[in-house]
C-alpha atoms as a PDB file:
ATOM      1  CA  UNK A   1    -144.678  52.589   7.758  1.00  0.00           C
ATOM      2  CA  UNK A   2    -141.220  50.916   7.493  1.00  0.00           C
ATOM      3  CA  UNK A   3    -138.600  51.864   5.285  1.00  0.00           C
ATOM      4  CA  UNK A   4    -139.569  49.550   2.548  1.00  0.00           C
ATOM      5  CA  UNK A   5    -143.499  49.803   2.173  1.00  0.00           C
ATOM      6  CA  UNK A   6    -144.600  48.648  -1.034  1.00  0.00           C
ATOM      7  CA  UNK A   7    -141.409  48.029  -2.450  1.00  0.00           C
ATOM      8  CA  UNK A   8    -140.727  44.838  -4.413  1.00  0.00           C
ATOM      9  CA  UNK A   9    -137.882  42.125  -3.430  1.00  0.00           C
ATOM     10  CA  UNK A  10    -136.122  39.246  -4.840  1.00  0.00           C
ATOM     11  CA  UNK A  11    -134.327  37.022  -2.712  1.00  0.00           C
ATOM     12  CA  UNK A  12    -132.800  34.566  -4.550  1.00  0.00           C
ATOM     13  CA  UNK A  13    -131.645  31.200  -2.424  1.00  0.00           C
ATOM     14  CA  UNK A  14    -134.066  32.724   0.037  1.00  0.00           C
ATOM     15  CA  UNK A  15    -134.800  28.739   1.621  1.00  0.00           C
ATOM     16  CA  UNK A  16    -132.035  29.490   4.955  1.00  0.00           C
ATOM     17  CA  UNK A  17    -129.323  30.662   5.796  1.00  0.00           C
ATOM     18  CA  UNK A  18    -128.056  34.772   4.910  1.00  0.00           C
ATOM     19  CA  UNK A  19    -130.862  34.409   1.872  1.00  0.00           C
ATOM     20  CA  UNK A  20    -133.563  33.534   4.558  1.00  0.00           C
ATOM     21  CA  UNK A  21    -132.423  36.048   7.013  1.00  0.00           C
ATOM     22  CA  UNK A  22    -132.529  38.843   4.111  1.00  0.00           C
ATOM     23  CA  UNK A  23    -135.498  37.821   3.259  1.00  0.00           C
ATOM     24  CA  UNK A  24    -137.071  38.177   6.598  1.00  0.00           C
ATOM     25  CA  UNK A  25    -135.470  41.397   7.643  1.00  0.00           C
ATOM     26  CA  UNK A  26    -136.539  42.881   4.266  1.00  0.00           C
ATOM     27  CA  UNK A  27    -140.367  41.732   5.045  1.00  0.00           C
ATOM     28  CA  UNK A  28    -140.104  43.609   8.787  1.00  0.00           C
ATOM     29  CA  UNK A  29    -139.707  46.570   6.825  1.00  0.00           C
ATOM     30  CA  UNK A  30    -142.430  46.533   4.754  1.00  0.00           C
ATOM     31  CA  UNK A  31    -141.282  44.947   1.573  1.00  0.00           C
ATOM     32  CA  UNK A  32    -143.377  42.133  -0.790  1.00  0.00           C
ATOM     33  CA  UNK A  33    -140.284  39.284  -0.918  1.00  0.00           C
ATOM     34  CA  UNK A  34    -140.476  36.802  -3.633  1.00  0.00           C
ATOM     35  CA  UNK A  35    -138.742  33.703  -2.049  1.00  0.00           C
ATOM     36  CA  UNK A  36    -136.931  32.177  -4.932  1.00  0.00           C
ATOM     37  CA  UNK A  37    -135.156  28.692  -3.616  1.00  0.00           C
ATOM     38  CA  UNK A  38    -135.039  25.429  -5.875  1.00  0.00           C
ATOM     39  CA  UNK A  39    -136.415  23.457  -3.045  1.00  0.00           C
ATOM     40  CA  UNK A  40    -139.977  23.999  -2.765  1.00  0.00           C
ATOM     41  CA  UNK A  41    -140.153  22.781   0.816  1.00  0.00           C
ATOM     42  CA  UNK A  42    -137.932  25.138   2.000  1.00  0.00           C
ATOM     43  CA  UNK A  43    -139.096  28.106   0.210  1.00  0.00           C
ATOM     44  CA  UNK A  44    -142.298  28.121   1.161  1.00  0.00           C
ATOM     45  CA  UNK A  45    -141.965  27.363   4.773  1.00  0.00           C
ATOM     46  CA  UNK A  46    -139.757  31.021   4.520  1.00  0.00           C
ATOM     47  CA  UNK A  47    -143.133  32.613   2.432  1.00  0.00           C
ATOM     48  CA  UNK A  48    -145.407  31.244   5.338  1.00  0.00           C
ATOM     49  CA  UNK A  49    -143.026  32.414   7.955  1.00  0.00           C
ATOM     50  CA  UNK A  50    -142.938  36.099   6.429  1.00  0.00           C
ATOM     51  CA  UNK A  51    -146.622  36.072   6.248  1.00  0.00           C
ATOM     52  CA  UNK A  52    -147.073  35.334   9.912  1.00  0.00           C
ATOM     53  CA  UNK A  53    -144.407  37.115  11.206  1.00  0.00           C
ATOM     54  CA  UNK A  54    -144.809  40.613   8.896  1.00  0.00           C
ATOM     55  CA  UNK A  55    -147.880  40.934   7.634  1.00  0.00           C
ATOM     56  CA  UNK A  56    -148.974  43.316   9.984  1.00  0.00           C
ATOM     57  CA  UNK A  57    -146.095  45.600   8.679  1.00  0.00           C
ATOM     58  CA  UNK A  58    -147.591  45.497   5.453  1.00  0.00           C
ATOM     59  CA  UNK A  59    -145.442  43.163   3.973  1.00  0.00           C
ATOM     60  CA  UNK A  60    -146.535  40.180   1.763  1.00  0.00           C
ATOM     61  CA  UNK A  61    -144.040  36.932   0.618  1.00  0.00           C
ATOM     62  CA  UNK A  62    -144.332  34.190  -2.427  1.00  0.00           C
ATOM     63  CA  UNK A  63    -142.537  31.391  -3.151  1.00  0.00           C
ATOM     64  CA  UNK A  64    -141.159  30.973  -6.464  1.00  0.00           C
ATOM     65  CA  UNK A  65    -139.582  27.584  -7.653  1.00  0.00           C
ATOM     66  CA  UNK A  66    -136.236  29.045  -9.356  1.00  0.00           C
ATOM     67  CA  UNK A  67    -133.185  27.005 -10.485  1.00  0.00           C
ATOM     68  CA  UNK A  68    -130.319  29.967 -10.643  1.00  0.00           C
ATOM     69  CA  UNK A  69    -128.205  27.753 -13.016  1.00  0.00           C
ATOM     70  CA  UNK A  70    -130.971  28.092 -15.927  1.00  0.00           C
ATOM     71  CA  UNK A  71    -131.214  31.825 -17.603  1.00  0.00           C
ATOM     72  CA  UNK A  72    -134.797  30.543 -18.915  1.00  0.00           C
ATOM     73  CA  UNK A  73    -135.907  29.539 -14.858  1.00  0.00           C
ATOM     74  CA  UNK A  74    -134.344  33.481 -13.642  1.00  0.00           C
ATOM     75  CA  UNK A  75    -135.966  35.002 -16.270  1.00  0.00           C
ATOM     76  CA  UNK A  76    -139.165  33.417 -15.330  1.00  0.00           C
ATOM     77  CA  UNK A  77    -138.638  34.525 -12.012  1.00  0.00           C
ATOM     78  CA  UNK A  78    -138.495  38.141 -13.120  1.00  0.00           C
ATOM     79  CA  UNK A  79    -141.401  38.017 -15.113  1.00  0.00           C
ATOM     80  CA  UNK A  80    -143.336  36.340 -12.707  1.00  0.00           C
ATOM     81  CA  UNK A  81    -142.649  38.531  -9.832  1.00  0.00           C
ATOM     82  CA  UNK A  82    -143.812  41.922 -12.289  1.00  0.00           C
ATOM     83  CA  UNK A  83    -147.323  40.145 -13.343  1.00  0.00           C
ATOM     84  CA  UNK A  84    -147.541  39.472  -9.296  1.00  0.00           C
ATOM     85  CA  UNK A  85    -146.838  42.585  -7.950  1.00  0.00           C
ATOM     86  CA  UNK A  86    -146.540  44.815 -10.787  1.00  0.00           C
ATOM     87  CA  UNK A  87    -142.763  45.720  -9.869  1.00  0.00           C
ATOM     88  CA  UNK A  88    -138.787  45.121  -9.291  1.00  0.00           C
ATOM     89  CA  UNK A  89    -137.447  47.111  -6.960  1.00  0.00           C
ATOM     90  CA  UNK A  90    -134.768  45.133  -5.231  1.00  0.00           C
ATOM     91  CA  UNK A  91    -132.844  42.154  -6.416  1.00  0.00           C
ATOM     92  CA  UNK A  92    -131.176  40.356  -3.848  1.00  0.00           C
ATOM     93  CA  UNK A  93    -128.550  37.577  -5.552  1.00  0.00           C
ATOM     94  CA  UNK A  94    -127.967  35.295  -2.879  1.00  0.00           C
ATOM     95  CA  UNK A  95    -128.025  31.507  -4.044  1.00  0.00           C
ATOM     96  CA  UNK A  96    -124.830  29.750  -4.257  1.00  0.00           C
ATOM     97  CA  UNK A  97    -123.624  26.172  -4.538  1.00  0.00           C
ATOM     98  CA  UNK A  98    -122.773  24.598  -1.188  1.00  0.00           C
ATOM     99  CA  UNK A  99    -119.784  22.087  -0.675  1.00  0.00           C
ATOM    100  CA  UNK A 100    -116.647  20.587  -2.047  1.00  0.00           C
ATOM    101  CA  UNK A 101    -112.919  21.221  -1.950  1.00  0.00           C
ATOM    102  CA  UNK A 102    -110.162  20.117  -3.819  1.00  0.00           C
ATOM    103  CA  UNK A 103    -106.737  21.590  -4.549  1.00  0.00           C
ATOM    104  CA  UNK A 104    -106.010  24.116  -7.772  1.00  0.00           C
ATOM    105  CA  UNK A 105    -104.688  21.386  -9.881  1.00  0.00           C
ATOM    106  CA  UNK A 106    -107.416  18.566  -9.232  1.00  0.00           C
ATOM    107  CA  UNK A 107    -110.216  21.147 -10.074  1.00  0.00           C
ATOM    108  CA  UNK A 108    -112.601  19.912 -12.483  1.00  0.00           C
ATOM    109  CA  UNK A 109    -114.182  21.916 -15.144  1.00  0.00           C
ATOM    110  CA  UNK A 110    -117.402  20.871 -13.498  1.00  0.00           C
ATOM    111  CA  UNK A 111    -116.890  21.955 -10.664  1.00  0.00           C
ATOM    112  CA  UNK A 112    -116.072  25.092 -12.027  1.00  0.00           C
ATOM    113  CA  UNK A 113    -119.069  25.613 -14.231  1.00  0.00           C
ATOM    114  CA  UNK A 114    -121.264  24.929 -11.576  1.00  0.00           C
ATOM    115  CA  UNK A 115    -120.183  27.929  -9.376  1.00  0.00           C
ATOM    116  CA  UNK A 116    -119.778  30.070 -12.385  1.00  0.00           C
ATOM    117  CA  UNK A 117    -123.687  29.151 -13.557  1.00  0.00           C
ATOM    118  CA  UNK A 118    -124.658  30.074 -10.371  1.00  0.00           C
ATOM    119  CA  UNK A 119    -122.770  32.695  -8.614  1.00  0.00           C
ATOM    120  CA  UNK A 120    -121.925  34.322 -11.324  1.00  0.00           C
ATOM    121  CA  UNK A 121    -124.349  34.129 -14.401  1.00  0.00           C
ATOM    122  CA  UNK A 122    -127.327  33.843 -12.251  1.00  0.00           C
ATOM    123  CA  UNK A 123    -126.764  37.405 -11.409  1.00  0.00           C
ATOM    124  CA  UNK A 124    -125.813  38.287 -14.823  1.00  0.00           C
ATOM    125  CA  UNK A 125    -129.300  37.067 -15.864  1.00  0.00           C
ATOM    126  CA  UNK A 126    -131.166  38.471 -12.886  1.00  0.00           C
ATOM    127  CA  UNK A 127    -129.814  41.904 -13.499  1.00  0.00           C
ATOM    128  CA  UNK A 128    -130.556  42.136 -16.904  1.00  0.00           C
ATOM    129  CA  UNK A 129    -133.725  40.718 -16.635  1.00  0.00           C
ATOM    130  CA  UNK A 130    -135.177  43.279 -13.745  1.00  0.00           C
ATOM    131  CA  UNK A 131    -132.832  46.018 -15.729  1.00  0.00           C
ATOM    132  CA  UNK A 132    -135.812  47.195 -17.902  1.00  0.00           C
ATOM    133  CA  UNK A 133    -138.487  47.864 -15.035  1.00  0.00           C
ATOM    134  CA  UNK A 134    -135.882  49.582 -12.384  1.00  0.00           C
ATOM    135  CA  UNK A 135    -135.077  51.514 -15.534  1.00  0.00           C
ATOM    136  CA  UNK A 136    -138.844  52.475 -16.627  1.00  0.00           C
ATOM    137  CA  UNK A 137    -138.955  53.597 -12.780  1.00  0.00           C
ATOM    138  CA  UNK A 138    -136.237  55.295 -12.273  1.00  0.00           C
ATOM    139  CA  UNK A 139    -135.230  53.587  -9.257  1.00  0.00           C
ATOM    140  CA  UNK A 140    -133.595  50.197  -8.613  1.00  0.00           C
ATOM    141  CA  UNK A 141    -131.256  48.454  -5.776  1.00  0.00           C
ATOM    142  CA  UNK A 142    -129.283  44.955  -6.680  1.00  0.00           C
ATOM    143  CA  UNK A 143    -127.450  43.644  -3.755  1.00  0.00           C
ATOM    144  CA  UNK A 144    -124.937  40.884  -4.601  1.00  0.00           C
ATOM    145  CA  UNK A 145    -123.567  38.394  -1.926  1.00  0.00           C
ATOM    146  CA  UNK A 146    -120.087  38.103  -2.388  1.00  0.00           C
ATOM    147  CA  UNK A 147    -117.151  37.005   0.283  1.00  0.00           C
ATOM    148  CA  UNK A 148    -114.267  37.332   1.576  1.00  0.00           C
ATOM    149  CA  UNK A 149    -113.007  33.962   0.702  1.00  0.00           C
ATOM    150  CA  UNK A 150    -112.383  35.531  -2.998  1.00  0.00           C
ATOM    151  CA  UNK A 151    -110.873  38.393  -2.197  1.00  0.00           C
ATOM    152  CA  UNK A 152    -108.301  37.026  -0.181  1.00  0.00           C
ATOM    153  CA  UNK A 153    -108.242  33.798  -2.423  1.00  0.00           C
ATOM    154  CA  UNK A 154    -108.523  31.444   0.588  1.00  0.00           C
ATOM    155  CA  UNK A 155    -107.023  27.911  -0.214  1.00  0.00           C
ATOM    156  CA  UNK A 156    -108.709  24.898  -1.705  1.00  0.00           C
ATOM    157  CA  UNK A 157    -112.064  26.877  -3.069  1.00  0.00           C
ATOM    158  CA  UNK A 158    -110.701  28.307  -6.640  1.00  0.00           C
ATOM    159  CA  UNK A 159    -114.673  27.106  -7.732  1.00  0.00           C
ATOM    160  CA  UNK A 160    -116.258  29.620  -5.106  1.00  0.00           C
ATOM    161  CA  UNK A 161    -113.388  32.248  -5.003  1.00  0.00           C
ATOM    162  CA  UNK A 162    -113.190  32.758  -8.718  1.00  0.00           C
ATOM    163  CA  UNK A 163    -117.160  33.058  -9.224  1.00  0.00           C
ATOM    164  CA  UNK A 164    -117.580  35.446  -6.616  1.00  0.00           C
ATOM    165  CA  UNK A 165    -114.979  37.753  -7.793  1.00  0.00           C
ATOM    166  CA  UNK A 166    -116.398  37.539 -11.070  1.00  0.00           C
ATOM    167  CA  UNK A 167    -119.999  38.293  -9.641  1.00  0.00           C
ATOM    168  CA  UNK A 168    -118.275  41.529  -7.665  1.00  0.00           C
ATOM    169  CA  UNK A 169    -117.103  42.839 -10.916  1.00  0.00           C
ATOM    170  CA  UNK A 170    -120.329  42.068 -12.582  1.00  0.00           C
ATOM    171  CA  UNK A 171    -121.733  44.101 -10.022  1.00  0.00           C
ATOM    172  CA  UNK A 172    -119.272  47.547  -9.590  1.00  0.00           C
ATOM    173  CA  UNK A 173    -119.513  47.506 -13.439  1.00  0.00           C
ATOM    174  CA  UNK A 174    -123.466  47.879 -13.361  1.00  0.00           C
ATOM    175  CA  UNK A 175    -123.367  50.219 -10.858  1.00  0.00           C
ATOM    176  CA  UNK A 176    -121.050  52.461 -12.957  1.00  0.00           C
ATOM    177  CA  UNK A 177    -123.437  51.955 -16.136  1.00  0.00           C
ATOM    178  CA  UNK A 178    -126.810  52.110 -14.034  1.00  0.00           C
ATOM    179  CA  UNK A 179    -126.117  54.722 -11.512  1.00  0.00           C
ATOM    180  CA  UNK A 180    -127.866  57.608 -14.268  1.00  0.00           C
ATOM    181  CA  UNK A 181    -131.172  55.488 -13.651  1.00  0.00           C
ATOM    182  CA  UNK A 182    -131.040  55.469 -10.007  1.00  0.00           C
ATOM    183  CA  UNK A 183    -130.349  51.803  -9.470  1.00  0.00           C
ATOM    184  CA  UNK A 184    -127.776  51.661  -7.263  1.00  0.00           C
ATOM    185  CA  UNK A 185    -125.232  48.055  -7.028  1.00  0.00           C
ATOM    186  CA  UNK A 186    -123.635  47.037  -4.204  1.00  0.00           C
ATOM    187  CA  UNK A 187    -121.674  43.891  -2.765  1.00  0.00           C
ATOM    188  CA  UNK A 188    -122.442  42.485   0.813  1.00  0.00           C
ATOM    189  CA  UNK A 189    -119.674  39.974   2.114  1.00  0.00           C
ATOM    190  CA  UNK A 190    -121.108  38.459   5.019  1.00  0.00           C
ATOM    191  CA  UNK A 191    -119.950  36.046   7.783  1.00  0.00           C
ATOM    192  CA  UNK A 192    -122.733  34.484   9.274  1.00  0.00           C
ATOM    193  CA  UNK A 193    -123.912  30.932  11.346  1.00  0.00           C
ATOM    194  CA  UNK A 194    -125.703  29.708   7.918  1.00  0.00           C
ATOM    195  CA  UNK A 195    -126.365  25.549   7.010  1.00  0.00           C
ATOM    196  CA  UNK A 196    -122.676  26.108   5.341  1.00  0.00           C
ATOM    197  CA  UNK A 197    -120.619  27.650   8.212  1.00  0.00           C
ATOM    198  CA  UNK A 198    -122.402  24.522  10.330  1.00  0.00           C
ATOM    199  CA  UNK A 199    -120.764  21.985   7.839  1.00  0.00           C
ATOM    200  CA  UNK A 200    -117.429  23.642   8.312  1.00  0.00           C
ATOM    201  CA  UNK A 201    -117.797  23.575  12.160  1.00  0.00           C
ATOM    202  CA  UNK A 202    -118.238  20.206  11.812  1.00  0.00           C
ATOM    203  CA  UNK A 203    -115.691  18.922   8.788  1.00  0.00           C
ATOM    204  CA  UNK A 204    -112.444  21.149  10.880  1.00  0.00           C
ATOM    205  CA  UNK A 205    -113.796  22.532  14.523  1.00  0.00           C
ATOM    206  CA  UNK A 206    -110.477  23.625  15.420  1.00  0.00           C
ATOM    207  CA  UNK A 207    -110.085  25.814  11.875  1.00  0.00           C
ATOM    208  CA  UNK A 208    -113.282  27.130  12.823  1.00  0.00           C
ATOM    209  CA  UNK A 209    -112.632  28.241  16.215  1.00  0.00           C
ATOM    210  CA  UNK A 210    -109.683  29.715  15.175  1.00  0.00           C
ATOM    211  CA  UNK A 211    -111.797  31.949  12.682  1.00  0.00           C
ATOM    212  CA  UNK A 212    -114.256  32.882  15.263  1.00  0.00           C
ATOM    213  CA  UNK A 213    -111.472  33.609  18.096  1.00  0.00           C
ATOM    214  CA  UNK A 214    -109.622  36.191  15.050  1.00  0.00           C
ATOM    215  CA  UNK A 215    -112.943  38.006  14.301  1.00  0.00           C
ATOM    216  CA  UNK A 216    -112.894  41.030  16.672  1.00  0.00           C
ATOM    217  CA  UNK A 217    -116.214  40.496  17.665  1.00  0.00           C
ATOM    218  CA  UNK A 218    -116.153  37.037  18.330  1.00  0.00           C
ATOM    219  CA  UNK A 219    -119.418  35.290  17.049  1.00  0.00           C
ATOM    220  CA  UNK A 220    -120.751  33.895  13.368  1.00  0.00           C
ATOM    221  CA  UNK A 221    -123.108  36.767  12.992  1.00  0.00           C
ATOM    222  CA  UNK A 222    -127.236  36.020  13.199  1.00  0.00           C
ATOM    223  CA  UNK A 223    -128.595  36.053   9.255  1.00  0.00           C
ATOM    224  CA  UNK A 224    -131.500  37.948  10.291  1.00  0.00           C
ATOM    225  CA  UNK A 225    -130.212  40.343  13.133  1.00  0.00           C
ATOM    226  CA  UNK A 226    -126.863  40.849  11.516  1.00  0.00           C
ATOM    227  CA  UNK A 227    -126.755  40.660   7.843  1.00  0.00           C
ATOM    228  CA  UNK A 228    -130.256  41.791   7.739  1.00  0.00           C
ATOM    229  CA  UNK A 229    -130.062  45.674   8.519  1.00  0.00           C
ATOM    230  CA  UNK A 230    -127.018  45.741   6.184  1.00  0.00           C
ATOM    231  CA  UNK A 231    -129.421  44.823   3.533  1.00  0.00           C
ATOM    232  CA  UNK A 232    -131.908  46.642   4.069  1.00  0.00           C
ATOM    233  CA  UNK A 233    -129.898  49.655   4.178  1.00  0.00           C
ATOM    234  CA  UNK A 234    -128.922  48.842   0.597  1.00  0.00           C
ATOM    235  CA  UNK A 235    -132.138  48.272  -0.115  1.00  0.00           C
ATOM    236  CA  UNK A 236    -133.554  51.617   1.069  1.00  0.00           C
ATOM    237  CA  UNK A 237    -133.924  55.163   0.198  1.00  0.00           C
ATOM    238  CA  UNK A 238    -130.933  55.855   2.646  1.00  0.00           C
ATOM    239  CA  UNK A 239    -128.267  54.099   0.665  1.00  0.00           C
ATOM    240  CA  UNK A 240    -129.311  56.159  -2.664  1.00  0.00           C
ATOM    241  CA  UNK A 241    -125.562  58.111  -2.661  1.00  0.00           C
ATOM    242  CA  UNK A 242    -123.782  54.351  -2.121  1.00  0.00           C
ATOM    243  CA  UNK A 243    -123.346  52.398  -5.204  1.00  0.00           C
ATOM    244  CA  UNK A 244    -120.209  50.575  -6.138  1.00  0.00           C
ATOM    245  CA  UNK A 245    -119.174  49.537  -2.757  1.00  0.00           C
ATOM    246  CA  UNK A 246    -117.811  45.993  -1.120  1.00  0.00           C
ATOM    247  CA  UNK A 247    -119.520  45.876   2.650  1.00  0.00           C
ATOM    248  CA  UNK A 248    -118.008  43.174   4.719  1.00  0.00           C
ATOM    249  CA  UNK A 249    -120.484  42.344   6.828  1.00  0.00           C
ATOM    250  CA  UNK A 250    -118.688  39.935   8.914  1.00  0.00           C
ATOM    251  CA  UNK A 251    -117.610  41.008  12.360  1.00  0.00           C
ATOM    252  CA  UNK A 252    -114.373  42.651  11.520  1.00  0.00           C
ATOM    253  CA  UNK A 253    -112.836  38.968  10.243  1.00  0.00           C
ATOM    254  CA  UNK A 254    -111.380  40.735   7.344  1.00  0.00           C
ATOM    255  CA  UNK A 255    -109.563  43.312   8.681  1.00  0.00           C
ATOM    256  CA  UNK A 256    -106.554  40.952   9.365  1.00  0.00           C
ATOM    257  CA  UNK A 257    -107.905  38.527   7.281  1.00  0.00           C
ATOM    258  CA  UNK A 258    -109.422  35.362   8.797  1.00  0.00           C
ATOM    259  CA  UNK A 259    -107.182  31.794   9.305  1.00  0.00           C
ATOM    260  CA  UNK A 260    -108.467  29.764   6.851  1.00  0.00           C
ATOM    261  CA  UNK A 261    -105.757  27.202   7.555  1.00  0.00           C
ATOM    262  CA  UNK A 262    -107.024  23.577   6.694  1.00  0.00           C
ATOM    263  CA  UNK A 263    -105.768  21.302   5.209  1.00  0.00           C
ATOM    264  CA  UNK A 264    -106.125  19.093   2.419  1.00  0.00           C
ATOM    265  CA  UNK A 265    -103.864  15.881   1.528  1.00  0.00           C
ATOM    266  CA  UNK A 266    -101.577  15.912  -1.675  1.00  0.00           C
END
């Protein structure tokens, strides 16, 4: 029996990278994951995967067509996964926007909006939305993906950094107003070889060997080996007396904080 028989999970953004790895690592431990992604072809190539891979640990997956940005497409979500399995037991806000950099003052409102509709109210929605059944059950675990690029306000992503923080908040503040229902909140900053980190290898290769040569333990950390277990400690039984917290699961890069020296021009 693994630690999370029978319980229910969302993963939102679940199509690669730390969402896919969740997902997965979730699934080895028993859980039914509902793989919400926008892209359908990703999504359910992650379902099928789980299937094959876990099923023999009692764990089932779905895909679910979701666009974050919309409250109406989250709250669907929700109410799809409790006709489907009955349950919400975990809610794993994970999606965010990919790409773009600009300096402060050539920000565009756009820009802005998207990573707030995402990162930010996305959550907002999902938690409210799987509120009422972790409620009814007296037991619920929300696990936010936040990162250290907003807490130490790294240059030239004000769009990211300022959603982020705002989705940390969102989440400390439920887990003060939830905790007397046993749903517990938590934050998980992680630093991992996703899609994203790729791109950055790629757009500044020395930047990013600098960040990998300050981490103490010197590697981009494995979505499913790394990140993972941190989840699905939050996600367990075990992490009941742990709500409120900001987990850096990232190798030790923010200790010191990592060089996130690139450049843009003026």
């Amino acid at each position: 029996m693994g630690r999370l028989q029978n319980r229910v999970a969302i993963v939102t953004g679940a199509g690669q990278g730390v969402g896919l790895g969740v997902a997965r690592a979730l699934a080895s431990e028993g859980a039914k994951v509902v793989c919400a992604n926008r892209t359908a072809e990703k999504g359910e190539a992650v379902a099928a995967g789980i299937v094959e891979d876990f099923s023999s640990q009692g764990a089932e997956a779905i895909y679910r067509q979701t666009d974050v940005s919309e409250k109406e497409s989250v709250y669907a979500l929700v109410e799809e996964t409790l006709a489907t399995f009955g349950s919400v037991d975990i809610l794993v806000n994970n999606a965010t926007p990919t790409g773009g950099t600009a300096r402060f003052e050539s920000m565009t409102d756009e820009a802005m909006q998207s990573y707030m509709s995402v990162n930010y109210y996305a959550s907002f929605w999902a938690m409210q939305a799987a509120f009422p059944a972790m409620k009814a059950q007296g037991w619920g675990r929300i696990i936010t993906m936040c990162s250290l690029n907003g807490i130490n306000a790294h240059r030239y992503t004000v769009m990211y950094n300022a959603s982020k923080e705002a989705a940390r908040s969102l989440t400390r503040t439920a887990a003060v107003e939830w905790g007397r229902h046993g749903i517990t909140a938590n934050v998980l900053c992680p630093f991992a070889a996703t899609p994203s980190w790729e791109g950055f290898e790629r757009f500044d290769p020395e930047a990013a060997r600098g960040i990998v040569e300050g981490n103490p333990i010197h590697y981009a950390g494995d979505c499913e080996k790394d990140i993972g277990p941190v989840a699905v400690f939050l996600a367990s039984d075990e992490s009941r007396y742990v709500t409120g917290n900001t987990i850096h699961a990232d190798g030790g890069g923010h200790i010191n904080g990592v060089g996130w020296k690139f450049e843009l021009p003026e």
